[in-house]
C-alpha atoms as a PDB file:
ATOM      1  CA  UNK A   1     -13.309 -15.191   8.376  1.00  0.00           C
ATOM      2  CA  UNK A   2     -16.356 -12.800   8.913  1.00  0.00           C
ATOM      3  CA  UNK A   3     -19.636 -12.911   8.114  1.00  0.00           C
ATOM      4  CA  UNK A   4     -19.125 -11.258   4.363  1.00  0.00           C
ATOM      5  CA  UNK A   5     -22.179 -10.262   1.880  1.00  0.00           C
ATOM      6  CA  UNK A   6     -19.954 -11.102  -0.986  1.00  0.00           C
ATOM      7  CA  UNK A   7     -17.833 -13.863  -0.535  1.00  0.00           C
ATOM      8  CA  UNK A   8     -18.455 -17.196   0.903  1.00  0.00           C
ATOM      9  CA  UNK A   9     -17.308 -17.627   4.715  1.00  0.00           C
ATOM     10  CA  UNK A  10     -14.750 -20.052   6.169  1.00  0.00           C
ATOM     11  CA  UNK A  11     -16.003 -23.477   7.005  1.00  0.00           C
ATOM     12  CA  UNK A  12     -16.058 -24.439  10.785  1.00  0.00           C
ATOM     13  CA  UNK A  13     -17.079 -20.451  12.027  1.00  0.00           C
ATOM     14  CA  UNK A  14     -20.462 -21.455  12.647  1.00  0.00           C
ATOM     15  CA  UNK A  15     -21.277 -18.016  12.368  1.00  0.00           C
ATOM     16  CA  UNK A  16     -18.620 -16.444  14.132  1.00  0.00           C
ATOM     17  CA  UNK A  17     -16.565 -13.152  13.125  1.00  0.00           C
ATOM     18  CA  UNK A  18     -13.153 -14.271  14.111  1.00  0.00           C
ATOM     19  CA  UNK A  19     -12.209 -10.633  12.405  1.00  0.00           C
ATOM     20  CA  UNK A  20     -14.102  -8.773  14.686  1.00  0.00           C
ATOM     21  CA  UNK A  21     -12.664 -10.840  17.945  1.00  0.00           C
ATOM     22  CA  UNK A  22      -9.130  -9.700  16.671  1.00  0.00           C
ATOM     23  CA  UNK A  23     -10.260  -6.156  15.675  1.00  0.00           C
ATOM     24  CA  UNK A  24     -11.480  -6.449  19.686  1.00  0.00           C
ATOM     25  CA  UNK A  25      -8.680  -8.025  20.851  1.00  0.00           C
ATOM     26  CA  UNK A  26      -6.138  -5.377  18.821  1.00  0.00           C
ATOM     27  CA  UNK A  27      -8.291  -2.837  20.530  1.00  0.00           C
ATOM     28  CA  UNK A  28      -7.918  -3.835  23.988  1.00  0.00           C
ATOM     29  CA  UNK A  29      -4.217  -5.196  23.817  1.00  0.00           C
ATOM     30  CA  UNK A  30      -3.436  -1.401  22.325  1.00  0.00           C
ATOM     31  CA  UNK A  31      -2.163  -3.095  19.333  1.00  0.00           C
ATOM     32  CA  UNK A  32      -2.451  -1.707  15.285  1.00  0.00           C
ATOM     33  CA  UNK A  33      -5.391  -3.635  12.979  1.00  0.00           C
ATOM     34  CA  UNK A  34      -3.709  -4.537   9.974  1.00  0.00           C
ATOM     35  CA  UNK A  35      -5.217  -6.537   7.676  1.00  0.00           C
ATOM     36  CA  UNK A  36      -4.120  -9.462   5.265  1.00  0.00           C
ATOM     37  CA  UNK A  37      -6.005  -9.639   1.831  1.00  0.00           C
ATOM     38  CA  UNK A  38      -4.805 -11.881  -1.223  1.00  0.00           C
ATOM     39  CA  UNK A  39      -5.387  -9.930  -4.418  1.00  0.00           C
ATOM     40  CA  UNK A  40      -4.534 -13.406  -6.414  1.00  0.00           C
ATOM     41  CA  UNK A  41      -5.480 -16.859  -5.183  1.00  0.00           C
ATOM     42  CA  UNK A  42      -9.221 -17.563  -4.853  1.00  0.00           C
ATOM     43  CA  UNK A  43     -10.450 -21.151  -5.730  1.00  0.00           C
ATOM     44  CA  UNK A  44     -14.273 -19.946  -5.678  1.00  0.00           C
ATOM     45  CA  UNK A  45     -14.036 -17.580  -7.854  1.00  0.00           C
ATOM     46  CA  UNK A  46     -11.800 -19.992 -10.218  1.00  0.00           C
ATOM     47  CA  UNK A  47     -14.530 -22.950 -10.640  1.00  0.00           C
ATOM     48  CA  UNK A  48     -17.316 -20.282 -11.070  1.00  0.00           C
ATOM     49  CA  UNK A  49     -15.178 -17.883 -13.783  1.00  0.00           C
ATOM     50  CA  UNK A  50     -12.159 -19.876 -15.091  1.00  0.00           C
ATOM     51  CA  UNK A  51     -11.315 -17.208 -17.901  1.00  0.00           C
ATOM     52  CA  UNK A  52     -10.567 -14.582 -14.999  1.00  0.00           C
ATOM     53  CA  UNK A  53      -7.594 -16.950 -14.184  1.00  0.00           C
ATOM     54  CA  UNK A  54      -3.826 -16.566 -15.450  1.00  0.00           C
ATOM     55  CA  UNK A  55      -3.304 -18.402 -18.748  1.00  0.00           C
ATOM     56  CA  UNK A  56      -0.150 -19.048 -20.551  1.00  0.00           C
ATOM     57  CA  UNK A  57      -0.339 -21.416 -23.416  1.00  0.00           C
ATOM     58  CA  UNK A  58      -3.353 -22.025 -22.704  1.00  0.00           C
ATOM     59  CA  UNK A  59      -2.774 -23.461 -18.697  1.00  0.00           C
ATOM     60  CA  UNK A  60      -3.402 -22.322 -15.420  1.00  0.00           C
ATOM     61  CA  UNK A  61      -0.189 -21.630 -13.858  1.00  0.00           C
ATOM     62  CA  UNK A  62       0.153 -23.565 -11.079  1.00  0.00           C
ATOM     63  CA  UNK A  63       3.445 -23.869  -8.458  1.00  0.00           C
ATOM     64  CA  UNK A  64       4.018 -27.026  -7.263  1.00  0.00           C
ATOM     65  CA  UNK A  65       3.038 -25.972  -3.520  1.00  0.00           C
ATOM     66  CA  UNK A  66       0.108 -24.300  -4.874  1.00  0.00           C
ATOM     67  CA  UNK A  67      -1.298 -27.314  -6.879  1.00  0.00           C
ATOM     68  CA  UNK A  68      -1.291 -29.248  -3.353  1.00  0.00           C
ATOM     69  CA  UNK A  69      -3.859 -26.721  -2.026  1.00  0.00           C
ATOM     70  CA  UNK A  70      -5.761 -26.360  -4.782  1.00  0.00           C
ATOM     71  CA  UNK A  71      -5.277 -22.601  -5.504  1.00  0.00           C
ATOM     72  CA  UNK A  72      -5.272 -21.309  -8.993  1.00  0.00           C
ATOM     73  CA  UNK A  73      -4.083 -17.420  -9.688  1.00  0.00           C
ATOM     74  CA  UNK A  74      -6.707 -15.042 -11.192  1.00  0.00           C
ATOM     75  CA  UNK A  75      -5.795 -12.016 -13.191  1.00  0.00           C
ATOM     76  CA  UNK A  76      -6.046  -8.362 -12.054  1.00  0.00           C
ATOM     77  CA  UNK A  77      -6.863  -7.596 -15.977  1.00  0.00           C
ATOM     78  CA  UNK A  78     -10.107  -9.362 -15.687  1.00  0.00           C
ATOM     79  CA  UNK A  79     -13.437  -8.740 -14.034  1.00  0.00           C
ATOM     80  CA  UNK A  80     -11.666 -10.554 -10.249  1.00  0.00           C
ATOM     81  CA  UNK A  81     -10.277  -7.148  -9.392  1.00  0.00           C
ATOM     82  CA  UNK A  82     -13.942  -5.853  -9.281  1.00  0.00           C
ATOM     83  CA  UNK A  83     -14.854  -8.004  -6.935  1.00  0.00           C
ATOM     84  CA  UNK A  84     -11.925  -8.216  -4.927  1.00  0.00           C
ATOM     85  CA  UNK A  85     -12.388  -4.328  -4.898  1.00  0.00           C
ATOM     86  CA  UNK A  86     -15.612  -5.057  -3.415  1.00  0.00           C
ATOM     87  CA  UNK A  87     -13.986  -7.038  -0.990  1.00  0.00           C
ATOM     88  CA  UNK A  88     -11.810  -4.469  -0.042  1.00  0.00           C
ATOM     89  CA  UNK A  89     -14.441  -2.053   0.363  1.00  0.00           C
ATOM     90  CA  UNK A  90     -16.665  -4.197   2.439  1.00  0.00           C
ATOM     91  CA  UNK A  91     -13.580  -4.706   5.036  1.00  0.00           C
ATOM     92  CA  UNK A  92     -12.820  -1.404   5.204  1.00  0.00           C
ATOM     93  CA  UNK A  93     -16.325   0.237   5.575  1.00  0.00           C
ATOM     94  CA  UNK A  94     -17.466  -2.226   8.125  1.00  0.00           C
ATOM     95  CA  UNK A  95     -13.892  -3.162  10.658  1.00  0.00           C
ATOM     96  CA  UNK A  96     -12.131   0.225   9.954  1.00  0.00           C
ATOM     97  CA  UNK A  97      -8.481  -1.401   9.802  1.00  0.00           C
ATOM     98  CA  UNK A  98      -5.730   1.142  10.148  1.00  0.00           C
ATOM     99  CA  UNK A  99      -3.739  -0.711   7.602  1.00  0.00           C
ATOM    100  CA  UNK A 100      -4.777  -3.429   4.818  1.00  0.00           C
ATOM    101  CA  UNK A 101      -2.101  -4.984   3.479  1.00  0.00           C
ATOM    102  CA  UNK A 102      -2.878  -6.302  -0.294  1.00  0.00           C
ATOM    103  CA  UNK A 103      -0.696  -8.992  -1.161  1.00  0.00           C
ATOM    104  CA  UNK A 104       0.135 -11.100  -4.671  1.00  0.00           C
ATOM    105  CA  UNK A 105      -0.725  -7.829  -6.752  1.00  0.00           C
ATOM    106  CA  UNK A 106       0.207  -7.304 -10.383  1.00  0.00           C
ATOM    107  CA  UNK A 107       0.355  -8.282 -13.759  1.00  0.00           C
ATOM    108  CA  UNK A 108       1.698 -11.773 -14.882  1.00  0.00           C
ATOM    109  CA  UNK A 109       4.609 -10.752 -17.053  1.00  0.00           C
ATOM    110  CA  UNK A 110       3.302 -13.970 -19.339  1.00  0.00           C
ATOM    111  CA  UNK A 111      -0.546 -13.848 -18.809  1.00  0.00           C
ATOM    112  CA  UNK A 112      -1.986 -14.317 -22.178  1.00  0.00           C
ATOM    113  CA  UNK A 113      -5.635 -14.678 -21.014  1.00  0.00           C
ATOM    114  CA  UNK A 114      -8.296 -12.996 -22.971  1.00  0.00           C
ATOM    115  CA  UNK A 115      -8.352  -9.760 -20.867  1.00  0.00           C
ATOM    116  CA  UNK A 116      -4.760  -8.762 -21.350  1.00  0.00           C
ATOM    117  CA  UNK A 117      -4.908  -9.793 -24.987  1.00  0.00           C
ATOM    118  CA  UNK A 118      -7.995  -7.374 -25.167  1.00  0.00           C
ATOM    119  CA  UNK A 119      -6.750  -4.622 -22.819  1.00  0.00           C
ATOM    120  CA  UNK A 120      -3.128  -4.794 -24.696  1.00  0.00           C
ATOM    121  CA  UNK A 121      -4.622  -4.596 -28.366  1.00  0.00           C
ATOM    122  CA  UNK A 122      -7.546  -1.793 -27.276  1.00  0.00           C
ATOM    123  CA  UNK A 123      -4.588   0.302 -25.252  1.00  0.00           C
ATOM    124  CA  UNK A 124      -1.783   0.213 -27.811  1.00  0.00           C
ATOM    125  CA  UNK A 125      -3.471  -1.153 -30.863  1.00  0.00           C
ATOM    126  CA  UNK A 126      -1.595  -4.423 -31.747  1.00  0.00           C
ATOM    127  CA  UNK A 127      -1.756  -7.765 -31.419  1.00  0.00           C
ATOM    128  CA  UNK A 128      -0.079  -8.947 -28.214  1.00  0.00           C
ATOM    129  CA  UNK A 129       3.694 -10.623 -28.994  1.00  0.00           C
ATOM    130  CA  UNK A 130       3.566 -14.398 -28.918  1.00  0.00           C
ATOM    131  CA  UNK A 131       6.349 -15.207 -27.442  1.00  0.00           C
ATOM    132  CA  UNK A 132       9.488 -13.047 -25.354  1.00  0.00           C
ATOM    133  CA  UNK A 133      11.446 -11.509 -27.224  1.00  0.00           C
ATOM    134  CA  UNK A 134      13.501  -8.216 -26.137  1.00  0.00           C
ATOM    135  CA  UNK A 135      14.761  -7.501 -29.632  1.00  0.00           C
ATOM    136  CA  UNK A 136      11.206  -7.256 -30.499  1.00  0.00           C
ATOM    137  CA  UNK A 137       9.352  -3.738 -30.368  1.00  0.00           C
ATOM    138  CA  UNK A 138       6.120  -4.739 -29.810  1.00  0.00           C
ATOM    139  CA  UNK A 139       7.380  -7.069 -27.091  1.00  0.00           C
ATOM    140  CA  UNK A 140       8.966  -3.713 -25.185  1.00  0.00           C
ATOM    141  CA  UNK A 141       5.459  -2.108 -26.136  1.00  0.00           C
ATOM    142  CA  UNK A 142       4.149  -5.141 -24.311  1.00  0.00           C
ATOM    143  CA  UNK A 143       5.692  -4.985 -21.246  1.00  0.00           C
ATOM    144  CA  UNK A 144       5.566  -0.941 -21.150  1.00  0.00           C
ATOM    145  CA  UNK A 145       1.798  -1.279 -21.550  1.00  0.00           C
ATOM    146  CA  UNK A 146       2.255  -4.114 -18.264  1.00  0.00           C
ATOM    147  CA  UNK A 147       4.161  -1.841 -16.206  1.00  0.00           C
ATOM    148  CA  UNK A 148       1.686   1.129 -16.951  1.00  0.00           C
ATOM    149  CA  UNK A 149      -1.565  -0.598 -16.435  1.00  0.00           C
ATOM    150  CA  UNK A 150      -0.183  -2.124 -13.019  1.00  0.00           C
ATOM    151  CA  UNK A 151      -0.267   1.815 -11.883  1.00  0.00           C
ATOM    152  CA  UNK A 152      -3.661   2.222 -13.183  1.00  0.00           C
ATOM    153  CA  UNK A 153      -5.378  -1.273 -11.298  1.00  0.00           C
ATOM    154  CA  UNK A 154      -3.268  -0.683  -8.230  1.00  0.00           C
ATOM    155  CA  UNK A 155      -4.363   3.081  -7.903  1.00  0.00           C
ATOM    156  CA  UNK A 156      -7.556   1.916  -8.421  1.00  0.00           C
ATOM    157  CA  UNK A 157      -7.652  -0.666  -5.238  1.00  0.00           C
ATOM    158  CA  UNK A 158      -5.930   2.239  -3.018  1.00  0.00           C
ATOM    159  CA  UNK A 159      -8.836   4.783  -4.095  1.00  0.00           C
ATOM    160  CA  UNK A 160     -11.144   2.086  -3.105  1.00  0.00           C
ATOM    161  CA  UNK A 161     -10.140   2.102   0.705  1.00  0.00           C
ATOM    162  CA  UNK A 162      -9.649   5.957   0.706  1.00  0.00           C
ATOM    163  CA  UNK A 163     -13.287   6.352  -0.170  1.00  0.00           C
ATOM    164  CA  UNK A 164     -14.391   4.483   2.471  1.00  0.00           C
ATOM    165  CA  UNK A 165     -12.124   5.027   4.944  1.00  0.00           C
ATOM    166  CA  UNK A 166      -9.960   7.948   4.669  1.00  0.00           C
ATOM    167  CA  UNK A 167      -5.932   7.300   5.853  1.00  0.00           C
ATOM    168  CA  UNK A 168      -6.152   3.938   5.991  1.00  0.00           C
ATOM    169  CA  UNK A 169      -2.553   2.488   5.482  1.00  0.00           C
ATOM    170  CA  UNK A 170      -2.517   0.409   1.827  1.00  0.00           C
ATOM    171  CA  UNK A 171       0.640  -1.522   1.667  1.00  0.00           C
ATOM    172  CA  UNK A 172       1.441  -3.690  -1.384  1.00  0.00           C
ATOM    173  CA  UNK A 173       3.864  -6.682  -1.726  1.00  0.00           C
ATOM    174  CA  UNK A 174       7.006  -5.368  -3.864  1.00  0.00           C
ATOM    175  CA  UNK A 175       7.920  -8.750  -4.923  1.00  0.00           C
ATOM    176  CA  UNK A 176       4.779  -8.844  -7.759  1.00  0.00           C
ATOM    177  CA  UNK A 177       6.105  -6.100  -9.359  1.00  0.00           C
ATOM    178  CA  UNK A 178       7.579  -7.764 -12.452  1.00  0.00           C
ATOM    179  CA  UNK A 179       7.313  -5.308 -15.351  1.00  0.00           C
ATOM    180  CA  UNK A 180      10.183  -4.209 -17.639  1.00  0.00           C
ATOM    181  CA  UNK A 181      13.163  -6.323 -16.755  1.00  0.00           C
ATOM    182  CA  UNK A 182      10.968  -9.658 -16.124  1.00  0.00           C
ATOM    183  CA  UNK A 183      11.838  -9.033 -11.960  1.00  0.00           C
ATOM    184  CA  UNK A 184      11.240  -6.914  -9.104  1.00  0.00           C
ATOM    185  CA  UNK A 185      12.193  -3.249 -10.807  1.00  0.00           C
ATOM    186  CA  UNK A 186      13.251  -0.518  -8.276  1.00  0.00           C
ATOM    187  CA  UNK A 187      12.134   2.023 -10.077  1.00  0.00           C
ATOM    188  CA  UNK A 188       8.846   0.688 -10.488  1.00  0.00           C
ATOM    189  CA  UNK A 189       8.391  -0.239  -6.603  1.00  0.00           C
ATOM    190  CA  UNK A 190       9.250   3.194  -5.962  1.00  0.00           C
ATOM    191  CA  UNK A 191       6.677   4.676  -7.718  1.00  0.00           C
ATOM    192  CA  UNK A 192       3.877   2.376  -5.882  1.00  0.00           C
ATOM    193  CA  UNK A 193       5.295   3.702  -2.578  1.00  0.00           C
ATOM    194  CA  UNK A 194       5.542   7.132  -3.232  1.00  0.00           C
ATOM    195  CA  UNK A 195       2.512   7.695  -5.937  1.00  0.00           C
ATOM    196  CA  UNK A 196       0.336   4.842  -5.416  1.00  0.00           C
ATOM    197  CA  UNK A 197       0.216   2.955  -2.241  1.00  0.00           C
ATOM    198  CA  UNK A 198       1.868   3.879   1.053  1.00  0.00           C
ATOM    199  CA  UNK A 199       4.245   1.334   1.887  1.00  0.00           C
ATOM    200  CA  UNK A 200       5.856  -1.808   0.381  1.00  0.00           C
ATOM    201  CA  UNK A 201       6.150  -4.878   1.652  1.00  0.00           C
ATOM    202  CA  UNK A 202       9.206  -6.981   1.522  1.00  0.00           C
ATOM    203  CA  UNK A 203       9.368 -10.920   2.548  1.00  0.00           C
ATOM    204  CA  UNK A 204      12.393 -12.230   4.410  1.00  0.00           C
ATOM    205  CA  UNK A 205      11.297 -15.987   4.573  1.00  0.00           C
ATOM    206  CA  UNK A 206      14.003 -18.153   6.584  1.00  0.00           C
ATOM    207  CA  UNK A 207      12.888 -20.764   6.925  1.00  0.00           C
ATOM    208  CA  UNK A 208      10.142 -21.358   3.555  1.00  0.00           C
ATOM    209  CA  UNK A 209      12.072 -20.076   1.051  1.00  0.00           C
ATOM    210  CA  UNK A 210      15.801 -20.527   2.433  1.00  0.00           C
ATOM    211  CA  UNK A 211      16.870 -17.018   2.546  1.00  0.00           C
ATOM    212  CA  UNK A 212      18.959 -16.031   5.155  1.00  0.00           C
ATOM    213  CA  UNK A 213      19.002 -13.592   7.780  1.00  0.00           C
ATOM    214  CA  UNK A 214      20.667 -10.961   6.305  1.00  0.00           C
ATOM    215  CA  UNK A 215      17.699 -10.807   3.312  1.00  0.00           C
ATOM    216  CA  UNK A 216      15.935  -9.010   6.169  1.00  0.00           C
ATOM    217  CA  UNK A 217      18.407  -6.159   6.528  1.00  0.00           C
ATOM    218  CA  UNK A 218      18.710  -6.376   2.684  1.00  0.00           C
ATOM    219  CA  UNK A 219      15.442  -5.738   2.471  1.00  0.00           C
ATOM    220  CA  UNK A 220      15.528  -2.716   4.693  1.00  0.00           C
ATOM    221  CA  UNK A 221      18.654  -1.198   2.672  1.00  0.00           C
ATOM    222  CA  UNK A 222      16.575  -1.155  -0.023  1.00  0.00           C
ATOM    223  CA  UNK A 223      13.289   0.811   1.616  1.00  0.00           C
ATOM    224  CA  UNK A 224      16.011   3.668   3.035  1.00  0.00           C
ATOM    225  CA  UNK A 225      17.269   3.474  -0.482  1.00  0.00           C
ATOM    226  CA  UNK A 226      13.810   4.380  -1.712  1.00  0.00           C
ATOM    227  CA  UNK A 227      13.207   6.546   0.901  1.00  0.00           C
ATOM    228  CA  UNK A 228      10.046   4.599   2.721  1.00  0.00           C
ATOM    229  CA  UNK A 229       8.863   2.607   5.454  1.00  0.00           C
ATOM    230  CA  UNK A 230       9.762  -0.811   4.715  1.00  0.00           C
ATOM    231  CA  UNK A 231       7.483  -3.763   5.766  1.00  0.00           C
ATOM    232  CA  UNK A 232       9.338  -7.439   6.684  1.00  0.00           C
ATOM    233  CA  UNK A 233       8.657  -9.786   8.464  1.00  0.00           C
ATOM    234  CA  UNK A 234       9.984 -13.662   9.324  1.00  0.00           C
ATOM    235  CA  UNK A 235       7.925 -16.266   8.748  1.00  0.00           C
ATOM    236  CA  UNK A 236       8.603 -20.110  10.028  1.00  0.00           C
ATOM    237  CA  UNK A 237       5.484 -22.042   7.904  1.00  0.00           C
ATOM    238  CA  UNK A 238       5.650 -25.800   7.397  1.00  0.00           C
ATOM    239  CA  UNK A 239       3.195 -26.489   4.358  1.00  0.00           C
ATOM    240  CA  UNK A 240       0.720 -26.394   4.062  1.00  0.00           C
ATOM    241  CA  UNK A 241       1.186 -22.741   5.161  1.00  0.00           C
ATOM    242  CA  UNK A 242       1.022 -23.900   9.408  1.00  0.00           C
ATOM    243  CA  UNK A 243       3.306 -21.760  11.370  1.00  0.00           C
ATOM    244  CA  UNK A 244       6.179 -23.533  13.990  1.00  0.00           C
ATOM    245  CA  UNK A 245       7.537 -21.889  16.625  1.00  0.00           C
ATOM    246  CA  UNK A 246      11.413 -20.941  15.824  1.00  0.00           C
ATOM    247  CA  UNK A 247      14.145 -22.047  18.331  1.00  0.00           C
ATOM    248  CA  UNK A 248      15.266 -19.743  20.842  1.00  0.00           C
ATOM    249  CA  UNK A 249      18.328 -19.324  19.303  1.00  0.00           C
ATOM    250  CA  UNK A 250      16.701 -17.552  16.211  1.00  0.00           C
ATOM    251  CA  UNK A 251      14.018 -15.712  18.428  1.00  0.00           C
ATOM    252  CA  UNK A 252      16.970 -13.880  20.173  1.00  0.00           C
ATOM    253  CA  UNK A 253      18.625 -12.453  16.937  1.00  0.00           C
END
């Protein structure tokens, strides 16, 4: 959606920098730039690098939803998070966003793609387990390894913006954060929001994923629990990922 030196541009822009007409229109409306970047999904890059992309026996892992639009999940663990990095840089050196939120972050708890194998066997010197298996030592070596090297990527995207842009806001989503117990681990989101990043992010999705409304003040429980800001929002998309308007009813509470 702007005219990038890195990655291709949007079809149908003809040129345009729809980000800088909202950075403009943010400005003049008095309203915070925060900006929306997918750490995960990029069909590009998949069709020029395939190996960068999540493998688990051997297959792309694809959700049904996702297969319709074509989006395939590349892995942090492999040369994508240089050039999403890049990415990151290039947004923040040239529209100065006071926040950038970096969404569908971590480590596939099952990713057995050639860059985890290599990372896992280089960092802990074994052969990454075949299969789960919690009884299994080298399994919980596994998954300690994950949980560790999600720090070490993650710090390494925050670092990025700080460079260029000193106190920008970097928020991650705390739903990726699937280390030690297979599912979102408290501890571990704590420690992105309080060593790592700045703020978490927490979906309350009515109307896409079913949850109710009271996921939203669930999900604020759980930032005062962890003593931080925490991000929600509802969202009301029909697939493929357009946005309705909600009834009044629901725009009232």
């Amino acid at each position: 959606y702007f005219p990038s030196v890195i990655a291709p541009h949007a079809p149908g822009l003809d040129g345009r920098d729809l980000l800088r007409a909202f950075q403009t229109a943010c400005a003049d409306a008095g309203v915070t730039l925060a900006i929306y970047m997918n750490s995960k999904f990029d069909t590009g890059r998949y069709h020029e690098h395939p190996d960068w992309a999540i493998r688990y026996r051997g297959e792309v892992p694809v959700h049904e939803a996702e297969a319709d639009l074509h989006i395939h999940p590349m892995c942090p663990n492999s040369p994508y998070l240089d050039y999403f990095r890049s990415l990151i840089e290039e947004v923040a050196e040239n529209y100065g966003p006071e926040i950038i939120y970096i969404d569908n972050f971590g480590l596939s708890p099952v990713c057995e793609c050639l860059f985890c194998t290599e990372a896992f066997q280089r960092d802990a010197g074994m052969e990454r387990p075949k299969k789960v298996d919690w009884t299994d030592s080298v399994w919980q070596s596994y998954r300690a390894w994950s949980r560790d090297r999600n720090f070490v990527l993650a710090r390494r995207l925050v670092d990025a913006v700080d460079k260029v842009k000193p106190g920008t806001l970097v928020v991650f989503n705390r739903g990726h954060f699937r280390t030690m117990t297979g599912h979102g681990n408290p501890e571990d989101i704590h420690t992105f929001a309080h060593e790592i990043a700045d703020n978490v992010h927490g979906e309350s999705a009515v109307r896409f994923y079913g949850q109710s409304f009271a996921h939203i003040n669930e999900q604020c429980m759980f930032g005062r629990a962890i003593d931080t800001p925490m991000w929600t929002w509802v969202e009301y998309p029909l697939l493929p990922w357009s946005h309705v308007s909600a009834p009044p009813s629901e725009v009232k509470i």
